[in-house]
C-alpha atoms as a PDB file:
ATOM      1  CA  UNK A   1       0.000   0.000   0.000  1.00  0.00           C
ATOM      2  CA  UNK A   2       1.281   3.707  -0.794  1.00  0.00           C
ATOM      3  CA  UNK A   3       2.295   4.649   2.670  1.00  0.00           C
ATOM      4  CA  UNK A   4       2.647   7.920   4.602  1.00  0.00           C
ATOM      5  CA  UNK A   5       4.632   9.361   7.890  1.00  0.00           C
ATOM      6  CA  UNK A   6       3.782   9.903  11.234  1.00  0.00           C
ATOM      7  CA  UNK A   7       6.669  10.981  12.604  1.00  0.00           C
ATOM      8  CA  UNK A   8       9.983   9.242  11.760  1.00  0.00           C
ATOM      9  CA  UNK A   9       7.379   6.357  11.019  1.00  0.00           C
ATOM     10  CA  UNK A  10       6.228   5.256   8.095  1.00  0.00           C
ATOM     11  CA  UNK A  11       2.616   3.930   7.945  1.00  0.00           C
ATOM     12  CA  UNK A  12      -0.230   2.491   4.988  1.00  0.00           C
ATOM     13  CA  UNK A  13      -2.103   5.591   3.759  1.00  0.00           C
ATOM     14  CA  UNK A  14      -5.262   4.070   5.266  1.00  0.00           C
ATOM     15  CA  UNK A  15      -5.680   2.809   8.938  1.00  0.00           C
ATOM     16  CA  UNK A  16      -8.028   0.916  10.512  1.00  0.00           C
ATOM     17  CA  UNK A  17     -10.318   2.948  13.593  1.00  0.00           C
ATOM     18  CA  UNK A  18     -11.057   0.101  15.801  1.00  0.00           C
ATOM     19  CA  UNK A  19     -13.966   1.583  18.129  1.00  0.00           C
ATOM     20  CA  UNK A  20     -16.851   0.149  16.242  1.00  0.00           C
ATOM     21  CA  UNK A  21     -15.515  -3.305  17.515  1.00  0.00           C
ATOM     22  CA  UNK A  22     -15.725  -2.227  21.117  1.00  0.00           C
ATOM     23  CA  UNK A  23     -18.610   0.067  21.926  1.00  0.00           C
ATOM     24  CA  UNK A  24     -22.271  -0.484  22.047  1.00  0.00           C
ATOM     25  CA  UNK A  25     -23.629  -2.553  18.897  1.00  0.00           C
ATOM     26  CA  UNK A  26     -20.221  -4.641  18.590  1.00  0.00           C
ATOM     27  CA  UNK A  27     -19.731  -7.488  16.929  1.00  0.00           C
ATOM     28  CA  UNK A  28     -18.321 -10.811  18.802  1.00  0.00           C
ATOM     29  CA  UNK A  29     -14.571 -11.005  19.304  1.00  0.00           C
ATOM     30  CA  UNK A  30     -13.947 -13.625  16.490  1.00  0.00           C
ATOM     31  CA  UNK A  31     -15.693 -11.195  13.909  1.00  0.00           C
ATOM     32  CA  UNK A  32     -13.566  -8.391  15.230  1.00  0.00           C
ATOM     33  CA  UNK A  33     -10.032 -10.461  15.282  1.00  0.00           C
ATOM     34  CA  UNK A  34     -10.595 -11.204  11.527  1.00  0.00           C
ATOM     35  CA  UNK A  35     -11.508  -7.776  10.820  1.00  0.00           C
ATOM     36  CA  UNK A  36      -8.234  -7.115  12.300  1.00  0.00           C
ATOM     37  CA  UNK A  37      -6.501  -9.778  10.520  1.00  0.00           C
ATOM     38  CA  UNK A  38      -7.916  -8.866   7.135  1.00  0.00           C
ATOM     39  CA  UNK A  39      -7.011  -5.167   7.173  1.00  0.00           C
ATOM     40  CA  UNK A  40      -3.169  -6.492   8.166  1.00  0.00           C
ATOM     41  CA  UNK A  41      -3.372  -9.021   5.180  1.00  0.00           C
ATOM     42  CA  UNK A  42      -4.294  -5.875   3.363  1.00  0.00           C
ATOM     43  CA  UNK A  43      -1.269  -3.376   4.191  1.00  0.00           C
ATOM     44  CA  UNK A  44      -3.303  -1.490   7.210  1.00  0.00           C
ATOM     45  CA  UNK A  45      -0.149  -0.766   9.585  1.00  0.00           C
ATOM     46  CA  UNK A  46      -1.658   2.295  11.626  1.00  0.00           C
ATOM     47  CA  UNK A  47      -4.364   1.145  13.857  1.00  0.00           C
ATOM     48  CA  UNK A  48      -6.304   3.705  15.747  1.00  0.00           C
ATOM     49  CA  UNK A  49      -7.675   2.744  19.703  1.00  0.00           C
ATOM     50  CA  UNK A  50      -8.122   4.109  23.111  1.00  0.00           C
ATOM     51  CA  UNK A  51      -8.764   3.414  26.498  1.00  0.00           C
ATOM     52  CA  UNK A  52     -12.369   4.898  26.472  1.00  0.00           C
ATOM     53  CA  UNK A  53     -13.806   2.384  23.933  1.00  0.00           C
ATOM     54  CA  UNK A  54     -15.920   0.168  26.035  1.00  0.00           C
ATOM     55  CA  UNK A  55     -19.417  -0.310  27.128  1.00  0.00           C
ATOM     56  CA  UNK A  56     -19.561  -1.234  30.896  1.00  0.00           C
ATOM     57  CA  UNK A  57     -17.218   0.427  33.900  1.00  0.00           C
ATOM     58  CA  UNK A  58     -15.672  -3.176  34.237  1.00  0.00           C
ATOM     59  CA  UNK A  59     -14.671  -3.229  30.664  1.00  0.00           C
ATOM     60  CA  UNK A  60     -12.432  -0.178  30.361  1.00  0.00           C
ATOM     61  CA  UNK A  61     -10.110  -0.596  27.742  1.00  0.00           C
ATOM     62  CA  UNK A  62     -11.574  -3.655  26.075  1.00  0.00           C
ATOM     63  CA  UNK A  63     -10.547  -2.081  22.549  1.00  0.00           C
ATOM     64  CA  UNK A  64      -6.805  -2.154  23.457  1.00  0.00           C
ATOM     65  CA  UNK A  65      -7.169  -6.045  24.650  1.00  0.00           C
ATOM     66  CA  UNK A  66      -9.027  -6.797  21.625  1.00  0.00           C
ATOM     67  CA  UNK A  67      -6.398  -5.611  18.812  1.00  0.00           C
ATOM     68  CA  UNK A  68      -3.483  -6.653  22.005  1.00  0.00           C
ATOM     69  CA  UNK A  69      -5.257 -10.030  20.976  1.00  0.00           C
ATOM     70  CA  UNK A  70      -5.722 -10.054  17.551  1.00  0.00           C
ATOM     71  CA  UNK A  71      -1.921  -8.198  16.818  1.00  0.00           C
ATOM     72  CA  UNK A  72      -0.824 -11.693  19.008  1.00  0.00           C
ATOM     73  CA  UNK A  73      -2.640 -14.337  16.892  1.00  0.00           C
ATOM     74  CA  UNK A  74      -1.904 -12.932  13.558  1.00  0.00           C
ATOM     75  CA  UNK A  75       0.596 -15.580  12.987  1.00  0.00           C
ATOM     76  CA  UNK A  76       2.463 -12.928  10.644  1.00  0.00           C
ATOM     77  CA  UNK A  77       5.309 -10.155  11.194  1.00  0.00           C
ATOM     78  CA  UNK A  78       3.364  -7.136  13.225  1.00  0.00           C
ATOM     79  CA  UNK A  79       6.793  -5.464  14.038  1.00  0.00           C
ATOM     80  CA  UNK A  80       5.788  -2.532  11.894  1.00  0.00           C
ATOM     81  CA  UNK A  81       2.361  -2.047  13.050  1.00  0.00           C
ATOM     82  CA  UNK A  82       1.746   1.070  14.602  1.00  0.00           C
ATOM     83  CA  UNK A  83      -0.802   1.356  17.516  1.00  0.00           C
ATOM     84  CA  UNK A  84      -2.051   5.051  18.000  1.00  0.00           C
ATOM     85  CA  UNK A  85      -4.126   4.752  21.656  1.00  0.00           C
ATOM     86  CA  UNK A  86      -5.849   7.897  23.514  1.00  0.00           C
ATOM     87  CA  UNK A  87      -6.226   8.930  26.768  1.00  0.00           C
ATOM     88  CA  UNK A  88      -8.119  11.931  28.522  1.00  0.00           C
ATOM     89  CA  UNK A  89     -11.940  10.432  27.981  1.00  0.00           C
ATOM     90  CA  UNK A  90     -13.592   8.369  30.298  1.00  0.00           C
ATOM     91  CA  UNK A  91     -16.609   6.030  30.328  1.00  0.00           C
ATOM     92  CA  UNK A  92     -18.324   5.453  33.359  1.00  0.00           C
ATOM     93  CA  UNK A  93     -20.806   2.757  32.205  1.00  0.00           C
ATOM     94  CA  UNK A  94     -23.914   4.832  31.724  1.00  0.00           C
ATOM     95  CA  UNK A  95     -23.524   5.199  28.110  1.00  0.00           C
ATOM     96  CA  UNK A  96     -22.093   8.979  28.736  1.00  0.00           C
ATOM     97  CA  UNK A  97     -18.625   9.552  27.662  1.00  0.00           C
ATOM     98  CA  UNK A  98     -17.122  12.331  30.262  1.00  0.00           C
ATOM     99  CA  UNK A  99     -13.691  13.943  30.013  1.00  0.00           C
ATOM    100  CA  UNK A 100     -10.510  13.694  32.403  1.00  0.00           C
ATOM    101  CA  UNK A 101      -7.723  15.712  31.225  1.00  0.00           C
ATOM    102  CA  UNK A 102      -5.788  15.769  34.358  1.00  0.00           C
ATOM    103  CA  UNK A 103      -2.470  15.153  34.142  1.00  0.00           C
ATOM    104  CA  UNK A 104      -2.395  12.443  37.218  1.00  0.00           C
ATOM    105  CA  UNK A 105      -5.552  10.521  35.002  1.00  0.00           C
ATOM    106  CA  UNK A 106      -3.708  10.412  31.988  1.00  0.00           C
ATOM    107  CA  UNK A 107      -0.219   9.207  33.475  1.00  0.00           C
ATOM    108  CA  UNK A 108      -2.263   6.339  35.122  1.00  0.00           C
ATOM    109  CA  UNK A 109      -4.151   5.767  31.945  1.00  0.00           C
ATOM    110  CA  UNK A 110      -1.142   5.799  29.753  1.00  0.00           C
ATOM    111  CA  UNK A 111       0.639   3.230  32.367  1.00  0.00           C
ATOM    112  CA  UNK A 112      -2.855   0.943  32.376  1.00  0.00           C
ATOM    113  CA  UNK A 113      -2.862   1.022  28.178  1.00  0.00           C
ATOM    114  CA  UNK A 114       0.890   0.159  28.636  1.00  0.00           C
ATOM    115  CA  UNK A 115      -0.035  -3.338  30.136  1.00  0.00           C
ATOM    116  CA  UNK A 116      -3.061  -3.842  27.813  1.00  0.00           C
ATOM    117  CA  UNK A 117      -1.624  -3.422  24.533  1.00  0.00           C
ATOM    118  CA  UNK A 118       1.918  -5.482  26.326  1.00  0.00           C
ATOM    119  CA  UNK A 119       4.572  -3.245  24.841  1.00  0.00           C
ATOM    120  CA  UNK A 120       7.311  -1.573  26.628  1.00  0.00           C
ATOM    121  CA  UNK A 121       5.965   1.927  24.773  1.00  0.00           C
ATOM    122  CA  UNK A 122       3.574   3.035  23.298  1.00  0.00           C
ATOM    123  CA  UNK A 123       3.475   3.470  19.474  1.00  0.00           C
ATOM    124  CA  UNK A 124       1.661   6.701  19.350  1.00  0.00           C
ATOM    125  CA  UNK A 125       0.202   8.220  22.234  1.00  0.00           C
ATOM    126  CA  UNK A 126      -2.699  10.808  21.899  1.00  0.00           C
ATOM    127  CA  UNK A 127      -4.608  13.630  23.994  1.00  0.00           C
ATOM    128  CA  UNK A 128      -8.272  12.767  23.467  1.00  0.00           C
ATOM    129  CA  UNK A 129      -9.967  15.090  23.919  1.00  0.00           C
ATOM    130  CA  UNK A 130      -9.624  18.840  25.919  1.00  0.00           C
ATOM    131  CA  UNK A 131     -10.853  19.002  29.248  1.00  0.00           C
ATOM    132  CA  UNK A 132     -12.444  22.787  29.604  1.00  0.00           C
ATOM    133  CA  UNK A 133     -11.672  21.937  33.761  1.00  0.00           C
ATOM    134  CA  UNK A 134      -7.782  21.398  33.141  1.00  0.00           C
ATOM    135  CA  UNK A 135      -5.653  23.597  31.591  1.00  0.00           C
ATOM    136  CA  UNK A 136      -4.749  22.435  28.063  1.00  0.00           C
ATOM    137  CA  UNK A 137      -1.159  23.551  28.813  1.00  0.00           C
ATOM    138  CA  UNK A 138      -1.302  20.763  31.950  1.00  0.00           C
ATOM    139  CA  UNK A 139      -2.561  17.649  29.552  1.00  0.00           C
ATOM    140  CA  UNK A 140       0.037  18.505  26.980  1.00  0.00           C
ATOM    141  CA  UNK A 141       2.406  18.918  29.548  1.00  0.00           C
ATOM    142  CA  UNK A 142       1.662  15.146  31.100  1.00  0.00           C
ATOM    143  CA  UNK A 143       2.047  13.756  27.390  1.00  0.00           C
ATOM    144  CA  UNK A 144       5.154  15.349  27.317  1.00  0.00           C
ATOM    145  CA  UNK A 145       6.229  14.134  30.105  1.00  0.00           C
ATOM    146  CA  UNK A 146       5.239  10.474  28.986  1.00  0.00           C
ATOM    147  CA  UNK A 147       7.204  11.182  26.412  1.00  0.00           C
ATOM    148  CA  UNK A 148      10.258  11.905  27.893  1.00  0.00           C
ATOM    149  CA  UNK A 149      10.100   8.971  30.125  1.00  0.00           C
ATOM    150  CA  UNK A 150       9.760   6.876  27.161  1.00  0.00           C
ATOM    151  CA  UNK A 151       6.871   5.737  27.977  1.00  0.00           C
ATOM    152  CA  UNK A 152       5.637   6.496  24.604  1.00  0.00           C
ATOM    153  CA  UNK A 153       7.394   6.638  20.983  1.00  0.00           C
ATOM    154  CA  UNK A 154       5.381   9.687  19.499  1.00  0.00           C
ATOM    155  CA  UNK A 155       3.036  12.107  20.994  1.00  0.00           C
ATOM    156  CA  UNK A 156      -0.206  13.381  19.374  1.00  0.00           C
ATOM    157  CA  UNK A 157      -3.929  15.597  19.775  1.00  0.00           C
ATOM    158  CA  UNK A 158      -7.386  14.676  19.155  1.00  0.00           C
ATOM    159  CA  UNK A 159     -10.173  17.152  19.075  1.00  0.00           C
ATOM    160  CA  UNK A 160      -7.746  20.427  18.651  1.00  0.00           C
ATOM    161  CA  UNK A 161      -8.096  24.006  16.974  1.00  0.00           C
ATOM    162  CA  UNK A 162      -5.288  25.421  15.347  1.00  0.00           C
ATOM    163  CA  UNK A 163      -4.692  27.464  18.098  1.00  0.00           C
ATOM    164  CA  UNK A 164      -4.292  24.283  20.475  1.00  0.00           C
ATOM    165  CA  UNK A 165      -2.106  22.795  17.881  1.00  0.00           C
ATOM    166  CA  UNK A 166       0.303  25.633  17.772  1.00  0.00           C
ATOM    167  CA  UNK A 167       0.244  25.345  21.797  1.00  0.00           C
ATOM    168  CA  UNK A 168       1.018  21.736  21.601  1.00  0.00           C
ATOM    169  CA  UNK A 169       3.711  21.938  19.122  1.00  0.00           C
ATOM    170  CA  UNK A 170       5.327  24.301  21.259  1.00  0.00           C
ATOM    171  CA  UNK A 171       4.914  22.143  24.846  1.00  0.00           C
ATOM    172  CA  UNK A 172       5.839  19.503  22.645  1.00  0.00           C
ATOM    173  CA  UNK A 173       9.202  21.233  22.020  1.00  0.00           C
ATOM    174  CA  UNK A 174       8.275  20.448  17.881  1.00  0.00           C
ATOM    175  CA  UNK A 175       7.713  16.904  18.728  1.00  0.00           C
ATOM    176  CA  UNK A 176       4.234  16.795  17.772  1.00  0.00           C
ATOM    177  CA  UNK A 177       3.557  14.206  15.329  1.00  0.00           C
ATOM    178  CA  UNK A 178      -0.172  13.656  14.401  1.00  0.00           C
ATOM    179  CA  UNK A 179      -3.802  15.559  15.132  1.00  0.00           C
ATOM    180  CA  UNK A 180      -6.851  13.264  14.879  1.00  0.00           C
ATOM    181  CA  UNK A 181     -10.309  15.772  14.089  1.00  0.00           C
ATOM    182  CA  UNK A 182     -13.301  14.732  12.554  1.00  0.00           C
ATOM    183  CA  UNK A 183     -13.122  15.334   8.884  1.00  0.00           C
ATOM    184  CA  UNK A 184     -16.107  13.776   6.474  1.00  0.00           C
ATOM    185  CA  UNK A 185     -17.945  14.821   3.525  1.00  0.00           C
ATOM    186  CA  UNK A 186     -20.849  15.769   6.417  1.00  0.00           C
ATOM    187  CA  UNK A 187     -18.150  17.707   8.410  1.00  0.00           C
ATOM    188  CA  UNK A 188     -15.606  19.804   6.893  1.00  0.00           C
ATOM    189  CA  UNK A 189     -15.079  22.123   9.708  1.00  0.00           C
ATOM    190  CA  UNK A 190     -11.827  20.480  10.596  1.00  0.00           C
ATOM    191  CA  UNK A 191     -10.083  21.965   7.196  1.00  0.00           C
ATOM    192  CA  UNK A 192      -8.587  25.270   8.918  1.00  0.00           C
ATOM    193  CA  UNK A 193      -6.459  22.398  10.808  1.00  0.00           C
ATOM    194  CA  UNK A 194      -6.006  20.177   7.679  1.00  0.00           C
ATOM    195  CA  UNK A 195      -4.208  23.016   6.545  1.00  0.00           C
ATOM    196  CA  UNK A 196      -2.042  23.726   9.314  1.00  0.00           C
ATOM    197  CA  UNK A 197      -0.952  20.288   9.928  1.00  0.00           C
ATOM    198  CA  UNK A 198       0.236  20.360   6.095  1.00  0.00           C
ATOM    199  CA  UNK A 199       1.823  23.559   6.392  1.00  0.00           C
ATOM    200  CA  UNK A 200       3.618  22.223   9.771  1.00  0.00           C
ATOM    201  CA  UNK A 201       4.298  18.579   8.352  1.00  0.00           C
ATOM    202  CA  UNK A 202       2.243  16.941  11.265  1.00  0.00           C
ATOM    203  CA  UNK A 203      -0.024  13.490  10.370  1.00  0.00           C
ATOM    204  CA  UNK A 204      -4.363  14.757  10.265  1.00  0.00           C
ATOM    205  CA  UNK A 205      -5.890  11.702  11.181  1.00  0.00           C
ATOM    206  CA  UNK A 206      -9.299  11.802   9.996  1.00  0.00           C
ATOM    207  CA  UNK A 207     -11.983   9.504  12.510  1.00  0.00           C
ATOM    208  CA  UNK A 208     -15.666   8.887  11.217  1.00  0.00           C
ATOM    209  CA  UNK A 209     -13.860   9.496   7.604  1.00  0.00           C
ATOM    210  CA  UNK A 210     -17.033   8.026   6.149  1.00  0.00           C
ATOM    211  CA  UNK A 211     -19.802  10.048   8.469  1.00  0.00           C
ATOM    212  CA  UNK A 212     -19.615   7.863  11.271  1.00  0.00           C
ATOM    213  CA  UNK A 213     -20.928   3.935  12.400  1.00  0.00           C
ATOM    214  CA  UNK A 214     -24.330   4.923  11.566  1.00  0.00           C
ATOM    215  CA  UNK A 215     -24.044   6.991   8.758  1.00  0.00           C
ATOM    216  CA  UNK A 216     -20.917   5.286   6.396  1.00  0.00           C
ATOM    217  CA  UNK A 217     -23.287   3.421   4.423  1.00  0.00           C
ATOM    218  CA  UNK A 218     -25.497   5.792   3.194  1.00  0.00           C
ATOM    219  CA  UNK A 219     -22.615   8.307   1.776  1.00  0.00           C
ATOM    220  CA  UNK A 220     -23.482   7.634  -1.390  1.00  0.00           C
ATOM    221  CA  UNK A 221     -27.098   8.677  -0.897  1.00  0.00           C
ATOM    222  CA  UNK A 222     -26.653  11.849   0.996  1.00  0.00           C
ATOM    223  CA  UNK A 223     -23.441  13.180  -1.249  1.00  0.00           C
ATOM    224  CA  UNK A 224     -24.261  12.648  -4.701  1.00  0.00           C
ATOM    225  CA  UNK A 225     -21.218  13.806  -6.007  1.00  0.00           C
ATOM    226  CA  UNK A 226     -19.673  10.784  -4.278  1.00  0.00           C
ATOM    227  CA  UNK A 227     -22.081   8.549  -5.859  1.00  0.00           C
ATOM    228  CA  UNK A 228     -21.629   9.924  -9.279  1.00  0.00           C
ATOM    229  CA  UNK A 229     -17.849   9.548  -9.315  1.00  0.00           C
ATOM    230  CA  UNK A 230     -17.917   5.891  -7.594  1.00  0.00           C
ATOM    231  CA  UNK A 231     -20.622   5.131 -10.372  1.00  0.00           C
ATOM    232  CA  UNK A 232     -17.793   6.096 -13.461  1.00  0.00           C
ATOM    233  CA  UNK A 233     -15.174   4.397 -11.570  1.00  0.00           C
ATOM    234  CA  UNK A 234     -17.097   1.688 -10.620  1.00  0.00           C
ATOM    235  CA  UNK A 235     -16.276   1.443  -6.732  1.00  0.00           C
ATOM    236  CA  UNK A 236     -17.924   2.431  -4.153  1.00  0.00           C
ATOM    237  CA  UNK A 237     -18.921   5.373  -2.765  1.00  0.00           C
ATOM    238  CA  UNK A 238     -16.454   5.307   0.578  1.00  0.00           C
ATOM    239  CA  UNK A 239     -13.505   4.185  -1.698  1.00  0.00           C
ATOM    240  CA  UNK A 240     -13.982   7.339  -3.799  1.00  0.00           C
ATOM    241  CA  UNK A 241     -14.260   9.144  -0.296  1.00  0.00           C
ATOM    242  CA  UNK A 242     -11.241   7.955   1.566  1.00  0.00           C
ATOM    243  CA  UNK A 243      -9.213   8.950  -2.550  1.00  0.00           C
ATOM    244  CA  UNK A 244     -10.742  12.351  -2.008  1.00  0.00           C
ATOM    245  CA  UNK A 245      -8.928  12.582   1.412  1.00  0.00           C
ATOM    246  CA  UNK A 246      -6.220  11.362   0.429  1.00  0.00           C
ATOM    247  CA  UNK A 247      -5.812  13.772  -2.364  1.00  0.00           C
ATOM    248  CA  UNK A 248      -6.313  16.701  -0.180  1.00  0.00           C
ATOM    249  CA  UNK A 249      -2.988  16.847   1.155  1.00  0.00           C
ATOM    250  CA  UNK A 250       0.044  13.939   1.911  1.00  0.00           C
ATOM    251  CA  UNK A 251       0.060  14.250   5.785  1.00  0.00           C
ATOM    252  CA  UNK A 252      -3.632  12.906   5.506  1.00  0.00           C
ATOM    253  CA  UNK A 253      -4.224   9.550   6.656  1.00  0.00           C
ATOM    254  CA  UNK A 254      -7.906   8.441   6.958  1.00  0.00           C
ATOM    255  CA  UNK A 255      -9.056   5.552   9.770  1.00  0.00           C
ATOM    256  CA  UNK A 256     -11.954   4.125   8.559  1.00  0.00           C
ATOM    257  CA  UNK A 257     -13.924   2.231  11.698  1.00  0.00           C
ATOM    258  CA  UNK A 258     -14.860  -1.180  10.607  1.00  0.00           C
ATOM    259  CA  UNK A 259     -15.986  -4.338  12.365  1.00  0.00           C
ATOM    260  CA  UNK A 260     -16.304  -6.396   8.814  1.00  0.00           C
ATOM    261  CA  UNK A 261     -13.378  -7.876   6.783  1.00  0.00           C
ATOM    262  CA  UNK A 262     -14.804  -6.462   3.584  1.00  0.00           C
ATOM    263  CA  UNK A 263     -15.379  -2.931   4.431  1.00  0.00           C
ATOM    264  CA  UNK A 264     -11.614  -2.250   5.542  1.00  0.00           C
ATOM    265  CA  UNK A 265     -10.378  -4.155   2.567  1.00  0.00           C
ATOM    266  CA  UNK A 266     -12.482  -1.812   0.480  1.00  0.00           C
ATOM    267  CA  UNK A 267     -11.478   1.183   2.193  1.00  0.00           C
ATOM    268  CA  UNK A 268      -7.735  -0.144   1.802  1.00  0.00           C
ATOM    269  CA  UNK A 269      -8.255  -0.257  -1.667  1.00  0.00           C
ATOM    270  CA  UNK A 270      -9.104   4.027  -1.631  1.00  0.00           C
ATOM    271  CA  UNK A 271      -4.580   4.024  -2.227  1.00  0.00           C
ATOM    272  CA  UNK A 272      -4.865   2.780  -5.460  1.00  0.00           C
ATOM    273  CA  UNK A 273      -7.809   4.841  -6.870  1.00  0.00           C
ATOM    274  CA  UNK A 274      -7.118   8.253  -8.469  1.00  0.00           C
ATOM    275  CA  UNK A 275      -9.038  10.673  -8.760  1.00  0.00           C
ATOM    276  CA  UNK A 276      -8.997  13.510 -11.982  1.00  0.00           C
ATOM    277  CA  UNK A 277      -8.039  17.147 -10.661  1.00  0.00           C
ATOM    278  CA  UNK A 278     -11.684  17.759 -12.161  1.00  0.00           C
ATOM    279  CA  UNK A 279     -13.480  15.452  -9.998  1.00  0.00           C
ATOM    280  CA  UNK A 280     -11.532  16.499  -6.832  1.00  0.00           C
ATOM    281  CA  UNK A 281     -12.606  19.948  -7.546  1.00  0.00           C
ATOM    282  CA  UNK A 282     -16.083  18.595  -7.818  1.00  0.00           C
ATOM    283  CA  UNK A 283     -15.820  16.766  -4.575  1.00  0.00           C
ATOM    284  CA  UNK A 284     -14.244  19.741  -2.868  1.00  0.00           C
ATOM    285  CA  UNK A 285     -17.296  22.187  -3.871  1.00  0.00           C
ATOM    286  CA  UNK A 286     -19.933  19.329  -2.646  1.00  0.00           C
END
């Protein structure tokens, strides 16, 4: 697969977001472990988790475990693999997702991922989300910190403005290496820091790429211009998506979730398509 950088790392253009495999509607764990399995016999060698996809209280960090699981029974080489975790969000079991962006939670979280995932550090380690009761300054400032201990290989942001990316950066002492935002054909309001991650070299991780678990399959429908484009190139309608993205600029690296074989093997397959300049444009103005 055509492969990008996070970091001094290079990964396949396309990940794999693992929460649909872990939160409320999953599938069972043999379903999932293929899944797995199918986007590593593909090329996938990003895959995205965190501690905070779960269901019940007693089942924090069941998404780490699960690809932890699946990484182990593989039965192939998963020494380049790169597994991009989260802390900062919590789940307390009544369906809410709350926020903890303390820097004692997320030095505790990072050490509890740490024995999940069983790896000395962590691949990528991620803020996820700001915490308007903590100081952004302070949760930067514990990843840091992580980071110096070696607790983690690379350091990253989920959920940031440009201005929190610049603040980052600089906490970061330029060793910022990724942002994760929302970014779909439904929600483009994540471009102004699309941009800036280009102009700064840092990895935009697009999560819900497609519109989200609920939405992803009825793209085509609700973006015709998708549709249209997937109908003359005969693919479908997230594969022409995840090629748009892709397009838009080479620190972009989409992570489709999936919980089925087939639909990360046909997002994988969004690195081969290419897209005219003319229906880019088209796609852009949608």
């Amino acid at each position: 697969m055509l492969t990008r950088r996070i970091g001094d790392v290079q990964v396949g253009a396309i990940g794999l977001g693992a929460m649909p495999m872990s939160i409320e509607g999953r599938p069972d764990e043999s379903r999932s472990v293929a899944t797995v399995h199918a986007a590593l016999d593909a090329g996938v060698t990003l895959i995205d988790t965190a501690d905070a996809y779960h269901i019940g209280a007693d089942d924090v960090g069941h998404n780490e475990s699960l690809v932890a699981k699946a990484l182990a029974s593989y039965g192939g080489d998963t020494s380049d693999v790169l597994v991009a975790t989260k802390g900062g969000h919590v789940r307390p079991g009544d369906g809410s997702w709350t926020l903890d962006g303390s820097a004692e939670h997320l030095k505790r979280a990072c050490d509890a991922s740490l024995k999940r995932l069983g790896v000395e550090a962590i691949g990528l380690y991620q803020f996820h989300r700001p915490d308007p009761a903590v100081p952004y300054a302070e949760s930067v400032g514990a990843i840091r910190d992580l980071l110096d201990a070696g607790k983690i290989r690379l350091a990253g942001i989920s959920n940031a403005n440009p201005d929190q990316i610049r603040q980052a950066q600089e906490i970061l002492g330029g060793r910022l290496v990724s942002v994760q935002n929302q970014f779909s054909p439904a929600f483009r309001s994540s471009e102004p820091e699309l941009r800036l991650c280009d102009e700064l070299g840092i990895a935009f991780l697009p999560w819900s790429p497609l519109g989200g678990i609920s939405k992803a399959g009825d793209l085509g429908s609700a973006h015709n211009a998708f549709a249209r484009i997937a109908e003359a190139h005969g693919v479908s309608p997230q594969r022409v998506c995840l090629a748009w993205m892709l397009a838009k600029s080479p620190v972009v690296i989409p992570i489709p979730g999936s919980s089925r074989p087939e639909t990360i093997r046909d997002s994988v397959a969004a690195a081969e398509l290419e897209l005219t300049p003319e229906e880019i444009a088209e796609l852009d103005a949608a």
